[in-house]
N, C-alpha and C. Protein backbone atom coordinates (compact mmCIF):
# COMPACT_ATOMS: atom_id res chain seq x y z
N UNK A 1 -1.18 -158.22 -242.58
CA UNK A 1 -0.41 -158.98 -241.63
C UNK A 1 -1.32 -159.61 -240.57
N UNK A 2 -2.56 -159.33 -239.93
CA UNK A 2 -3.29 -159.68 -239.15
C UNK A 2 -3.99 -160.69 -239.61
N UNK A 3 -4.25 -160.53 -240.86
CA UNK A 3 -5.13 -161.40 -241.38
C UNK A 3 -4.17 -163.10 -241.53
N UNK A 4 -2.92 -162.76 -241.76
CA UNK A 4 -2.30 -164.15 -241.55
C UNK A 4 -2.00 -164.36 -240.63
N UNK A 5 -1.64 -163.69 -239.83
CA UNK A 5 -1.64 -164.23 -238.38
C UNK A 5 -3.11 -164.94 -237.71
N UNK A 6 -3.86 -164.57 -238.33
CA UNK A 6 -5.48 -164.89 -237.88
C UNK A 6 -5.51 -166.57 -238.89
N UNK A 7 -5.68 -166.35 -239.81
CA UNK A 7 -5.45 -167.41 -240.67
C UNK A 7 -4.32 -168.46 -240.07
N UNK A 8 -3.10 -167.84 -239.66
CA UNK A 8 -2.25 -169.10 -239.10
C UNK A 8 -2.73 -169.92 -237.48
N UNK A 9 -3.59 -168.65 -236.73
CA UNK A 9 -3.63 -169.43 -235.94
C UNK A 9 -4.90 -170.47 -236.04
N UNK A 10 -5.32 -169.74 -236.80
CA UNK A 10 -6.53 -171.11 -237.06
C UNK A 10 -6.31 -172.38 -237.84
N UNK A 11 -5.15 -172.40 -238.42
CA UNK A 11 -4.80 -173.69 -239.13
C UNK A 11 -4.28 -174.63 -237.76
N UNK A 12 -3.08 -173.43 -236.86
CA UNK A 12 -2.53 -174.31 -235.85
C UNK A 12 -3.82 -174.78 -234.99
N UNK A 13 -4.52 -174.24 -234.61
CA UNK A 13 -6.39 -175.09 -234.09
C UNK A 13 -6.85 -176.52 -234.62
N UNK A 14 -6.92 -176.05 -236.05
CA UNK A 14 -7.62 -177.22 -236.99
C UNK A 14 -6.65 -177.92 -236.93
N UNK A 15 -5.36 -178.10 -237.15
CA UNK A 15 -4.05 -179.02 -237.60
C UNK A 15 -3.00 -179.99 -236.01
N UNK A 16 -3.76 -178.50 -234.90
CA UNK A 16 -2.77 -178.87 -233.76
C UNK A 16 -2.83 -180.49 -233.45
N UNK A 17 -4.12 -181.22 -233.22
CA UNK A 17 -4.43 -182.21 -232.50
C UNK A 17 -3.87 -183.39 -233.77
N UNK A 18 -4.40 -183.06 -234.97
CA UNK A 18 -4.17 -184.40 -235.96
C UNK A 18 -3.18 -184.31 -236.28
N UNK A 19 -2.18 -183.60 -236.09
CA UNK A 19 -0.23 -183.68 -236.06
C UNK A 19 0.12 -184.38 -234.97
N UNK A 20 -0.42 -183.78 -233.95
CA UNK A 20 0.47 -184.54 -232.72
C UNK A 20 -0.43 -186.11 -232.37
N UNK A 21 -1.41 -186.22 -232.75
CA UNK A 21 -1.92 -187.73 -233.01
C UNK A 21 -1.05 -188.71 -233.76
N UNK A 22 -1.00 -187.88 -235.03
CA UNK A 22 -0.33 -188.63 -236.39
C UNK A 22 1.28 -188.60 -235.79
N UNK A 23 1.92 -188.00 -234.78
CA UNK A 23 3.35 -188.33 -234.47
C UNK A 23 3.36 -189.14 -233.77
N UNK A 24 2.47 -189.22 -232.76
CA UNK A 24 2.49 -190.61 -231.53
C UNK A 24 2.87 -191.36 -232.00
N UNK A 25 4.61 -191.82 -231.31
CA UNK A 25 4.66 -193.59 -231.98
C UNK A 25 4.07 -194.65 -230.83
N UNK A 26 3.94 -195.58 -231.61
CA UNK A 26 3.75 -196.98 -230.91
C UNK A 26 4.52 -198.30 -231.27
N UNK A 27 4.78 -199.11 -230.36
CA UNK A 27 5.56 -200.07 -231.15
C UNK A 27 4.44 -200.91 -231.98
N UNK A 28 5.28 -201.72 -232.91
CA UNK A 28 4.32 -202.83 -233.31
C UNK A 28 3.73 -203.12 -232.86
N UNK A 29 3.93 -203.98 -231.70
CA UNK A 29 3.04 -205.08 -231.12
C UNK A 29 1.69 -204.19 -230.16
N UNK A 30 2.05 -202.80 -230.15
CA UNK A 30 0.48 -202.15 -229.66
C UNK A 30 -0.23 -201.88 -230.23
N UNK A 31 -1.66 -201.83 -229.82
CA UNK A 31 -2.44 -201.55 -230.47
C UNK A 31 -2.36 -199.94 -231.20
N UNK A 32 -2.92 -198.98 -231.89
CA UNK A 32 -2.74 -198.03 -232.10
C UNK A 32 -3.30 -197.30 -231.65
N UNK A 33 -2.80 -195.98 -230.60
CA UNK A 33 -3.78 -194.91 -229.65
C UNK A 33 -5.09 -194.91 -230.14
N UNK A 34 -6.14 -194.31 -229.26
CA UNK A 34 -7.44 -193.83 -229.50
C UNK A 34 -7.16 -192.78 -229.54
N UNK A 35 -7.56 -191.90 -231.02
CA UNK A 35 -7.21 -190.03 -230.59
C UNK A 35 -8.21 -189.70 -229.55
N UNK A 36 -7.38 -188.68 -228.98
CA UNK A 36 -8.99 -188.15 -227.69
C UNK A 36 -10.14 -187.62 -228.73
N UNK A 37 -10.99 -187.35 -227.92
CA UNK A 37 -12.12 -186.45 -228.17
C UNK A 37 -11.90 -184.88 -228.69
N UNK A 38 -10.71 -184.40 -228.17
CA UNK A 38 -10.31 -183.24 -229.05
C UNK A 38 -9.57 -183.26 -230.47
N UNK A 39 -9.01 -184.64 -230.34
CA UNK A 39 -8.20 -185.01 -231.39
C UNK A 39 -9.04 -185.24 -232.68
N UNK A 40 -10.55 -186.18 -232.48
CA UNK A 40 -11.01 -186.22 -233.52
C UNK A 40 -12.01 -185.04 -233.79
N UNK A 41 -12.59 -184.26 -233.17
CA UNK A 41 -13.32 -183.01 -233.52
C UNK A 41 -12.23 -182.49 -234.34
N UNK A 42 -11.37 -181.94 -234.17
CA UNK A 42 -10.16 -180.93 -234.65
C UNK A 42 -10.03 -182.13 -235.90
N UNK A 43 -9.93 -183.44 -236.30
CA UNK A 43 -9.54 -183.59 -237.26
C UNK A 43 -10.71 -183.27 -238.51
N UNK A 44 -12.12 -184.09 -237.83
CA UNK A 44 -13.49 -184.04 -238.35
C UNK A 44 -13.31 -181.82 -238.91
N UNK A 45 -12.95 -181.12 -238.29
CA UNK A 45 -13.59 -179.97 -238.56
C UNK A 45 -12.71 -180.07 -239.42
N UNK A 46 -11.12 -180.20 -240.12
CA UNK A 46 -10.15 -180.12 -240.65
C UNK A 46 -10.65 -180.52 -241.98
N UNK A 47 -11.31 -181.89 -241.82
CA UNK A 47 -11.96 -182.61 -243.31
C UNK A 47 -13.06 -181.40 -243.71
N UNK A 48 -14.09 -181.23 -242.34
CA UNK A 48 -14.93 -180.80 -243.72
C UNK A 48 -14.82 -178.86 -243.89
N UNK A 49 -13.97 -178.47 -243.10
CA UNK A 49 -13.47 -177.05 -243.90
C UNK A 49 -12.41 -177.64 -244.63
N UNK A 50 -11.62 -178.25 -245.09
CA UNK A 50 -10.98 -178.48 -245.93
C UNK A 50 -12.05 -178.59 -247.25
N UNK A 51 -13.02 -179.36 -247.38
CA UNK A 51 -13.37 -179.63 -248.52
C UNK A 51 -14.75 -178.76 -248.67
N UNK A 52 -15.46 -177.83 -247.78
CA UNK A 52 -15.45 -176.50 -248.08
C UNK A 52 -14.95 -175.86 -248.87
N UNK A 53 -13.75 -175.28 -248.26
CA UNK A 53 -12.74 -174.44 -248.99
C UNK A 53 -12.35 -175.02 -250.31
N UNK A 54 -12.03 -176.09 -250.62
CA UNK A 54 -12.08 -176.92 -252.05
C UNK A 54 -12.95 -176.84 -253.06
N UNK A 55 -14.46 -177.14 -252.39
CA UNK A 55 -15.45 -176.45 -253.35
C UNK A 55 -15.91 -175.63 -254.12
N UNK A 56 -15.29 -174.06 -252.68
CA UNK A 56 -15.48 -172.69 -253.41
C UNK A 56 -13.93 -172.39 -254.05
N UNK A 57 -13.42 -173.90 -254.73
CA UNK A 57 -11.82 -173.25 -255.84
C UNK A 57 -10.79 -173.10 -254.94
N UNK A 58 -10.81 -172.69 -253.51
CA UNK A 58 -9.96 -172.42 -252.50
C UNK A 58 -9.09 -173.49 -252.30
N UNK A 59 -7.19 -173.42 -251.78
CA UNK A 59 -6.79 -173.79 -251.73
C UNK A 59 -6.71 -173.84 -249.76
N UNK A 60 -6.84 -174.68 -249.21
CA UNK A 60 -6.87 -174.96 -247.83
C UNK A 60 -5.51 -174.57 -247.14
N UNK A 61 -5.45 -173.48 -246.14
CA UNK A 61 -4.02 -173.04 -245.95
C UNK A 61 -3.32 -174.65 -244.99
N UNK A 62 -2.25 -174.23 -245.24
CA UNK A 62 -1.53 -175.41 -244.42
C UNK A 62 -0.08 -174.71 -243.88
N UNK A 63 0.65 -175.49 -242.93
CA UNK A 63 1.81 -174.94 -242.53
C UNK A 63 2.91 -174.99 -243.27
N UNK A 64 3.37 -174.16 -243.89
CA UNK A 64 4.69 -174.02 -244.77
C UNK A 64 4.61 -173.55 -246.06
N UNK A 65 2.97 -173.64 -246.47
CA UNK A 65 2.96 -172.78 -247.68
C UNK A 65 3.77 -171.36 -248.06
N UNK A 66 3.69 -171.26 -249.11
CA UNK A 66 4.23 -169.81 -249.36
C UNK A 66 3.46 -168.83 -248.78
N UNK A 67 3.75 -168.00 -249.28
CA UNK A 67 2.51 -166.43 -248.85
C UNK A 67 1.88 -166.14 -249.99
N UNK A 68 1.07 -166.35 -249.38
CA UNK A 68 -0.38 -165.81 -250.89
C UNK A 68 -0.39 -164.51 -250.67
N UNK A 69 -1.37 -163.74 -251.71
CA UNK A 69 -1.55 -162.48 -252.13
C UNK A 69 -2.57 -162.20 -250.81
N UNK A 70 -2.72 -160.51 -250.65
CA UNK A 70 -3.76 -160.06 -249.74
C UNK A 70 -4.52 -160.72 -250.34
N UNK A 71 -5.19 -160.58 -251.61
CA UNK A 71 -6.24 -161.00 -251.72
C UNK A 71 -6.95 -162.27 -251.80
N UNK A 72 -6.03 -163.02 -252.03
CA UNK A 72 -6.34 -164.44 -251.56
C UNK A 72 -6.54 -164.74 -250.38
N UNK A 73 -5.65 -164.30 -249.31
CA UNK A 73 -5.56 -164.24 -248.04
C UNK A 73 -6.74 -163.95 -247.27
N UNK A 74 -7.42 -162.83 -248.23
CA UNK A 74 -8.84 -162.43 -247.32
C UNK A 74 -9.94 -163.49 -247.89
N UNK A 75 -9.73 -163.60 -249.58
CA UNK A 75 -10.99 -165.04 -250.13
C UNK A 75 -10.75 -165.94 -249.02
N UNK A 76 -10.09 -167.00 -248.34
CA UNK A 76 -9.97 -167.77 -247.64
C UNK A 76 -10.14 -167.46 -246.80
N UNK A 77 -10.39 -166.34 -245.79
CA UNK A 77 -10.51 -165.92 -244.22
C UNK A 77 -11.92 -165.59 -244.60
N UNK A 78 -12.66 -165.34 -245.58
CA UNK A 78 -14.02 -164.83 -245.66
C UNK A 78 -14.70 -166.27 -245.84
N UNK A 79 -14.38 -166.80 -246.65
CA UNK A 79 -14.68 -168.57 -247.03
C UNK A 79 -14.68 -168.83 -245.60
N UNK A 80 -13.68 -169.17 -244.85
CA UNK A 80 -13.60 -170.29 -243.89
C UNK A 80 -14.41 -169.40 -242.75
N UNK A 81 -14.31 -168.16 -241.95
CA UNK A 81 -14.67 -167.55 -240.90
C UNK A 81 -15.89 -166.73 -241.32
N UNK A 82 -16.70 -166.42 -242.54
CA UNK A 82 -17.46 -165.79 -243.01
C UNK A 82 -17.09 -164.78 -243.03
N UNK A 83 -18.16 -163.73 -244.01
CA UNK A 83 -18.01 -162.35 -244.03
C UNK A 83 -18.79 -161.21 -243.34
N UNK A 84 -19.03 -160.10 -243.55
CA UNK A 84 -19.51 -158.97 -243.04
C UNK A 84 -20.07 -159.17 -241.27
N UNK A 85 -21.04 -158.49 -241.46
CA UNK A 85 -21.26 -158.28 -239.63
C UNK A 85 -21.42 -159.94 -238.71
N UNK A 86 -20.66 -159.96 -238.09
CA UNK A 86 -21.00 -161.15 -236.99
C UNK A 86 -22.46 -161.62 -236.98
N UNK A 87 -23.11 -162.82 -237.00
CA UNK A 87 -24.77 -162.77 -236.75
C UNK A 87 -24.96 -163.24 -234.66
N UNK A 88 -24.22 -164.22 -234.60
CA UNK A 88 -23.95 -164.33 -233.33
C UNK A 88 -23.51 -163.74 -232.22
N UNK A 89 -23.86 -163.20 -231.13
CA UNK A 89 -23.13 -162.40 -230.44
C UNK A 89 -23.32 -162.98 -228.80
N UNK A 90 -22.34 -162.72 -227.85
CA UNK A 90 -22.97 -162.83 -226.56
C UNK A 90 -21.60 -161.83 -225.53
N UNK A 91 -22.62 -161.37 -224.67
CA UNK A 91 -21.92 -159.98 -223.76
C UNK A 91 -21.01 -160.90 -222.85
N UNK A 92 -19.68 -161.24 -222.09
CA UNK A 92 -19.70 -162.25 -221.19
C UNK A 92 -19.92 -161.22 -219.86
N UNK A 93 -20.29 -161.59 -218.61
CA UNK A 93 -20.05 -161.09 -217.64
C UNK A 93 -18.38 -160.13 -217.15
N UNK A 94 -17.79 -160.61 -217.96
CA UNK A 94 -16.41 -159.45 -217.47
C UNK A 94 -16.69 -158.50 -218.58
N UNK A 95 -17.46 -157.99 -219.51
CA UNK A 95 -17.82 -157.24 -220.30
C UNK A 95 -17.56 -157.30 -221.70
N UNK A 96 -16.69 -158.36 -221.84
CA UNK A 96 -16.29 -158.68 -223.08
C UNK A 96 -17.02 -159.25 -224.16
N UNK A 97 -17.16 -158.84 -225.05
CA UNK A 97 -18.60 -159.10 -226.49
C UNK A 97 -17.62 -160.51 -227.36
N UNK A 98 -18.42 -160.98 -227.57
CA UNK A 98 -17.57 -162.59 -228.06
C UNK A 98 -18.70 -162.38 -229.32
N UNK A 99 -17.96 -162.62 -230.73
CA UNK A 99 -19.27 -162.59 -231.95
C UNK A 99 -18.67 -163.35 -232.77
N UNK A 100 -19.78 -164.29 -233.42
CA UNK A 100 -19.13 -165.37 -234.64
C UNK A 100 -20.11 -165.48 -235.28
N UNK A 101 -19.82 -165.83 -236.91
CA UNK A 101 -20.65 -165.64 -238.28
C UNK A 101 -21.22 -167.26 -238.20
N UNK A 102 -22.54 -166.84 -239.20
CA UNK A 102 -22.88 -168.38 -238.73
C UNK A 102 -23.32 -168.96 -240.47
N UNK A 103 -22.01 -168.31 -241.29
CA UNK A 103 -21.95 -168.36 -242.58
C UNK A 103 -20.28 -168.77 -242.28
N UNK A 104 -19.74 -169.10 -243.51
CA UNK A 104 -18.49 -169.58 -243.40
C UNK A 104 -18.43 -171.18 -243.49
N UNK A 105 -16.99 -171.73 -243.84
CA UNK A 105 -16.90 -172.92 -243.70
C UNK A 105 -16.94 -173.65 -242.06
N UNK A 106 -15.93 -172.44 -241.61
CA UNK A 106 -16.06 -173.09 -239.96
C UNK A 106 -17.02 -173.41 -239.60
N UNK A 107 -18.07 -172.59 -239.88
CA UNK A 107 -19.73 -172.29 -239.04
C UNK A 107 -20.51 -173.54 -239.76
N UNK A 108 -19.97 -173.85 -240.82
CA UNK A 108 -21.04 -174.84 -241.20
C UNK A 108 -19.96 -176.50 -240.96
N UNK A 109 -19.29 -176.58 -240.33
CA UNK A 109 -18.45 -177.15 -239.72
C UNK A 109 -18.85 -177.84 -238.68
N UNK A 110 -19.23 -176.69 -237.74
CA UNK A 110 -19.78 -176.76 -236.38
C UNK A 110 -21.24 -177.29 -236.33
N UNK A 111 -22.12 -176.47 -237.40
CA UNK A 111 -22.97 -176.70 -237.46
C UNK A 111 -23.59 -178.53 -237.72
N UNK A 112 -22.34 -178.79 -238.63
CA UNK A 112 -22.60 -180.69 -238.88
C UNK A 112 -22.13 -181.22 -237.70
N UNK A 113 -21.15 -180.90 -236.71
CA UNK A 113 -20.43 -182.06 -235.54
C UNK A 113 -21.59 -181.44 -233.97
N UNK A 114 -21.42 -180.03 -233.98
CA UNK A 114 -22.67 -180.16 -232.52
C UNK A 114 -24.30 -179.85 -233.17
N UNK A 115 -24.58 -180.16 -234.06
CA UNK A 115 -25.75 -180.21 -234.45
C UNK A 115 -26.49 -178.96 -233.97
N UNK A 116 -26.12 -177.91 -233.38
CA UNK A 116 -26.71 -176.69 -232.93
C UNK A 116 -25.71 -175.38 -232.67
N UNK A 117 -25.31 -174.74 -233.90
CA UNK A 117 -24.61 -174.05 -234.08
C UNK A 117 -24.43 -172.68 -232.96
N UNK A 118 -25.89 -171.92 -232.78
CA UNK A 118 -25.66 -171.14 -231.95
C UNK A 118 -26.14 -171.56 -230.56
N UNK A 119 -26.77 -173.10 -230.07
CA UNK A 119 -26.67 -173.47 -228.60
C UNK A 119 -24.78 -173.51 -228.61
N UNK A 120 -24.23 -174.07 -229.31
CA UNK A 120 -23.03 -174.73 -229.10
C UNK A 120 -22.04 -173.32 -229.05
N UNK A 121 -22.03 -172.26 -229.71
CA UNK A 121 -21.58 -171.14 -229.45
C UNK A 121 -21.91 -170.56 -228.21
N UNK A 122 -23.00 -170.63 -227.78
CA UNK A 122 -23.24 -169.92 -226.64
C UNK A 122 -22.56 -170.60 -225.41
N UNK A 123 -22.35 -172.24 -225.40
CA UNK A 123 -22.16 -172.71 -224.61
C UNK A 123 -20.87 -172.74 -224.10
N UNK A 124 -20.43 -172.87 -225.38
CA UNK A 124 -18.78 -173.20 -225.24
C UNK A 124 -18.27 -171.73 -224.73
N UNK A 125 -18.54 -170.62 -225.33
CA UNK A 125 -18.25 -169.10 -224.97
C UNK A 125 -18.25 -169.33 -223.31
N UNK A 126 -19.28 -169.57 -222.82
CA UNK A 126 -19.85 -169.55 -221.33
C UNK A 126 -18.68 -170.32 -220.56
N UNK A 127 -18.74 -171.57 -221.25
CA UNK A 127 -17.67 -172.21 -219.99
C UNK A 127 -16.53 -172.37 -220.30
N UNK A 128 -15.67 -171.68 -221.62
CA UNK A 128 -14.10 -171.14 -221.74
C UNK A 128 -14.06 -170.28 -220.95
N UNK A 129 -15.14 -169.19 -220.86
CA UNK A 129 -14.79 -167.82 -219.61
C UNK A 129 -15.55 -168.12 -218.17
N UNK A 130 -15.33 -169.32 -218.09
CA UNK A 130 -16.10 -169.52 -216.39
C UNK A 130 -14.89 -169.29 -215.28
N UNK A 131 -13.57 -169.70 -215.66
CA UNK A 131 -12.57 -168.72 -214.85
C UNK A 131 -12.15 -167.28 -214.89
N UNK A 132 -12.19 -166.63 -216.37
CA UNK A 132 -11.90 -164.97 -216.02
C UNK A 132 -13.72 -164.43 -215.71
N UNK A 133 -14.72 -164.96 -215.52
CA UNK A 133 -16.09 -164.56 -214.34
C UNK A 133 -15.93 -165.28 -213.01
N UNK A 134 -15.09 -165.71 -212.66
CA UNK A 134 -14.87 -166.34 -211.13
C UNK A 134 -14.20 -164.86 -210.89
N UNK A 135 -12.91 -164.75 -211.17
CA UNK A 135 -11.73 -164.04 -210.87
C UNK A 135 -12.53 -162.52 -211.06
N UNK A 136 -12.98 -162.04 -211.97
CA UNK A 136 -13.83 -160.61 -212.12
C UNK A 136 -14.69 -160.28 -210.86
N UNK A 137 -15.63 -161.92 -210.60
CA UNK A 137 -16.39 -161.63 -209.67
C UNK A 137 -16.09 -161.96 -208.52
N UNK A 138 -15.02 -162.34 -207.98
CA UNK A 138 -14.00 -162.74 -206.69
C UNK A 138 -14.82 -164.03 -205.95
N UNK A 139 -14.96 -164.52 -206.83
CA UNK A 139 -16.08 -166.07 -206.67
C UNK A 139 -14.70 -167.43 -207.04
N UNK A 140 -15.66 -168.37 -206.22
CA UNK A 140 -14.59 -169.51 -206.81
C UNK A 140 -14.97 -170.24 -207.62
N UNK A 141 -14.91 -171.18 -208.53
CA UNK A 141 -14.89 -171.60 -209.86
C UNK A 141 -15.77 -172.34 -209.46
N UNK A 142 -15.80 -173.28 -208.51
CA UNK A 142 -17.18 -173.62 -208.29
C UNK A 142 -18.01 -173.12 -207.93
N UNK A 143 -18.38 -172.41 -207.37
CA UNK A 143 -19.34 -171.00 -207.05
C UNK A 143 -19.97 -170.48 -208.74
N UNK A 144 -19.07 -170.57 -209.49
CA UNK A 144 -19.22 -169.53 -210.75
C UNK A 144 -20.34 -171.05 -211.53
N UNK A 145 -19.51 -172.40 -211.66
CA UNK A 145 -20.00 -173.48 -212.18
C UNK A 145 -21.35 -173.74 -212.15
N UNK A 146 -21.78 -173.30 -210.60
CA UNK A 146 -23.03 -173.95 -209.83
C UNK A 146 -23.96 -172.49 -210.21
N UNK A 147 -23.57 -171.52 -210.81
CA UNK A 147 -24.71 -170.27 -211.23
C UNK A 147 -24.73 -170.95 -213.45
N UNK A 148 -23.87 -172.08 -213.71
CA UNK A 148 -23.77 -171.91 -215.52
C UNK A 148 -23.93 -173.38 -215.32
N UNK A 149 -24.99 -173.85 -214.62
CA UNK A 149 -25.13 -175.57 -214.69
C UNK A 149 -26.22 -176.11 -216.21
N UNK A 150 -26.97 -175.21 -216.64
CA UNK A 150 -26.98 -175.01 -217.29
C UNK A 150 -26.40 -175.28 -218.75
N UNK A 151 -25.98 -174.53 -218.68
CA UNK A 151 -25.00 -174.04 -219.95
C UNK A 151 -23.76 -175.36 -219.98
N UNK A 152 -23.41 -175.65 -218.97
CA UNK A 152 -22.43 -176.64 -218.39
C UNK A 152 -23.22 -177.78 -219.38
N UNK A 153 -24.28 -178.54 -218.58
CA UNK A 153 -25.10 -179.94 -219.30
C UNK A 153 -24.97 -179.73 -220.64
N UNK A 154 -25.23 -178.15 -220.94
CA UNK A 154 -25.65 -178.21 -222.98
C UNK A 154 -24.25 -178.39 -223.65
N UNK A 155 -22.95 -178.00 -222.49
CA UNK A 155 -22.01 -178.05 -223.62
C UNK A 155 -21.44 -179.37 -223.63
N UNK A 156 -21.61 -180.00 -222.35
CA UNK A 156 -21.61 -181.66 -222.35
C UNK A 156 -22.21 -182.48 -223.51
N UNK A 157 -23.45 -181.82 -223.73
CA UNK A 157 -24.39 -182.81 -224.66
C UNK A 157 -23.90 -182.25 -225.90
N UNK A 158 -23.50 -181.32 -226.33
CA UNK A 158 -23.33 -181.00 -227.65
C UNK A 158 -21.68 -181.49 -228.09
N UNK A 159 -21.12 -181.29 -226.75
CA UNK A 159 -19.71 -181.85 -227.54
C UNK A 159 -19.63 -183.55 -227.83
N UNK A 160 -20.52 -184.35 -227.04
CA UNK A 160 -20.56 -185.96 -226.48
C UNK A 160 -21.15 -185.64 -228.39
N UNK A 161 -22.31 -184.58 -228.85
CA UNK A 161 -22.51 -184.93 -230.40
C UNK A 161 -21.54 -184.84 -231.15
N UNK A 162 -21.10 -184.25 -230.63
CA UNK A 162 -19.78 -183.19 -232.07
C UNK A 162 -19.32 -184.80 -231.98
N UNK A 163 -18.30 -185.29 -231.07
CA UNK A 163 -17.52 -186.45 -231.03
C UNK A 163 -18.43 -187.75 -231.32
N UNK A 164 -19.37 -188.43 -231.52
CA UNK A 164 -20.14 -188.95 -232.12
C UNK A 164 -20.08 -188.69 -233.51
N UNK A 165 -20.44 -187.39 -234.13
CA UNK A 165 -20.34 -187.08 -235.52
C UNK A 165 -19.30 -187.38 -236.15
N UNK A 166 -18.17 -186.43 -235.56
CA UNK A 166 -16.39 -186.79 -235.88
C UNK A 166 -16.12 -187.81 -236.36
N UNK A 167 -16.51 -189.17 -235.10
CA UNK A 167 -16.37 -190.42 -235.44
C UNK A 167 -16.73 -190.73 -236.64
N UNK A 168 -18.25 -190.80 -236.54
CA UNK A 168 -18.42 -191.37 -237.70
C UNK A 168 -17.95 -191.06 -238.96
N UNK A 169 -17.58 -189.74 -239.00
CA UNK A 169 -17.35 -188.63 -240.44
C UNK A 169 -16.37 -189.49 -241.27
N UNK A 170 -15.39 -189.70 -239.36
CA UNK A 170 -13.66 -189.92 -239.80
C UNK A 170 -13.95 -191.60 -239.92
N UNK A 171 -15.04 -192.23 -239.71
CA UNK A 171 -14.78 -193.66 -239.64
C UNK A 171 -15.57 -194.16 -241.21
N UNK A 172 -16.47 -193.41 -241.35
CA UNK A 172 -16.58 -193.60 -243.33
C UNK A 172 -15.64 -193.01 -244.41
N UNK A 173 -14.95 -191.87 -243.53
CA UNK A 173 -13.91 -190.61 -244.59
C UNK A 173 -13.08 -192.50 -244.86
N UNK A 174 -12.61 -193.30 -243.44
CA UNK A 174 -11.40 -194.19 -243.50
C UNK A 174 -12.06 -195.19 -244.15
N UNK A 175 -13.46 -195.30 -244.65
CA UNK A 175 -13.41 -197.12 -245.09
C UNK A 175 -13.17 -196.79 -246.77
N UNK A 176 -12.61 -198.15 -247.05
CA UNK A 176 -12.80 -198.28 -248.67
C UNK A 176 -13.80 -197.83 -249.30
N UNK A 177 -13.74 -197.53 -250.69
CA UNK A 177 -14.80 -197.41 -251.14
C UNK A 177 -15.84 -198.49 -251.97
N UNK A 178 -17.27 -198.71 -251.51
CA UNK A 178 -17.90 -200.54 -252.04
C UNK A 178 -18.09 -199.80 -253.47
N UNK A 179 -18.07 -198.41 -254.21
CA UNK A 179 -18.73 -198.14 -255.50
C UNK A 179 -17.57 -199.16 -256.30
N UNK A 180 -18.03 -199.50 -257.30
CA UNK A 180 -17.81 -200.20 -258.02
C UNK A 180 -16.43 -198.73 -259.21
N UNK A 181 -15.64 -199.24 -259.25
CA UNK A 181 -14.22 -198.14 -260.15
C UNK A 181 -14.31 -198.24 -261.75
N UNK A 182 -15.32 -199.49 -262.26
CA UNK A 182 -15.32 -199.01 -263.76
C UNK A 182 -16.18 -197.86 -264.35
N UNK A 183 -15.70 -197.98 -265.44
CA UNK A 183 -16.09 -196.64 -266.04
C UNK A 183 -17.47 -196.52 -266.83
């Protein structure tokens, strides 16, 4: 049961942004939204763990499927999140151990959009918990910001890559194809 719940919430991650993109209406006569910057990372990671998971025979979970077997359930959570011991790890200041595999589809995911798998882990870890280390350390968020400036610039520069990559991923995934279709 954990394991689909783990599995579902990571589809709602990968799936959240390119659903609610793909619902935005517009009238005709507008142009058509720019997805944000979260919109196309989340779609970019969607393509290429999707076709990951395709490779190794895996069927890519989606919302509404049936229920697969445990054991399928875990092939696909080991595929996409990797297996055995965490290789990544970092302590945060409120004491909490944050660890991610740097095997898996996700990981090699990450690894193609911020071009630096464990700077970009470390970074992003750091400044998702820069408010529960304000609040632990009875500091104010800027106080906490101005000790992870740091870490702050790298996750700037690595996400400005990720969204650069995305683009492009999603802007060749969208063109025609010039190969020639005979046989």
């Amino acid at each position: 049961m954990l394991l689909a719940r783990t599995l579902a919430r990571a589809l709602a991650l990968l799936t959240g942004g390119v659903l609610l993109t793909a619902c935005a209406g517009t009238s005709p006569s507008s142009p058509p939204a720019r997805p944000s910057p979260d919109d196309l990372i989340k779609a970019a990671t969607q393509l290429l763990t999707d076709g990951c998971l395709t490779r190794q025979g895996l069927t890519p979970p989606r919302p509404g499927q049936g229920p697969a077997s445990e054991a399928r359930q875990q092939r696909v959570a080991d595929a996409l999140f990797g297996a055995g011991p965490a290789e990544l790890s970092l302590t945060l200041p409120t004491g909490y151990v944050v660890r991610a595999h740097t095997d898996g589809c996700l990981a090699a995911a990450n690894q193609r959009l911020y071009g630096d798998q464990r700077r970009w882990f470390r970074a992003s870890v750091i400044v998702d918990n820069l408010r529960a280390e304000a609040a632990r350390a009875h500091l104010t968020l800027d106080r906490v910001r101005a000790r992870h400036r740091a870490e702050l610039a790298d996750y700037r520069r690595l996400r400005a890559h990720a969204v650069r990559e995305a683009s492009a991923l999603l802007n060749h995934t969208d063109q025609p194809s010039t190969e020639s279709t005979r046989p």
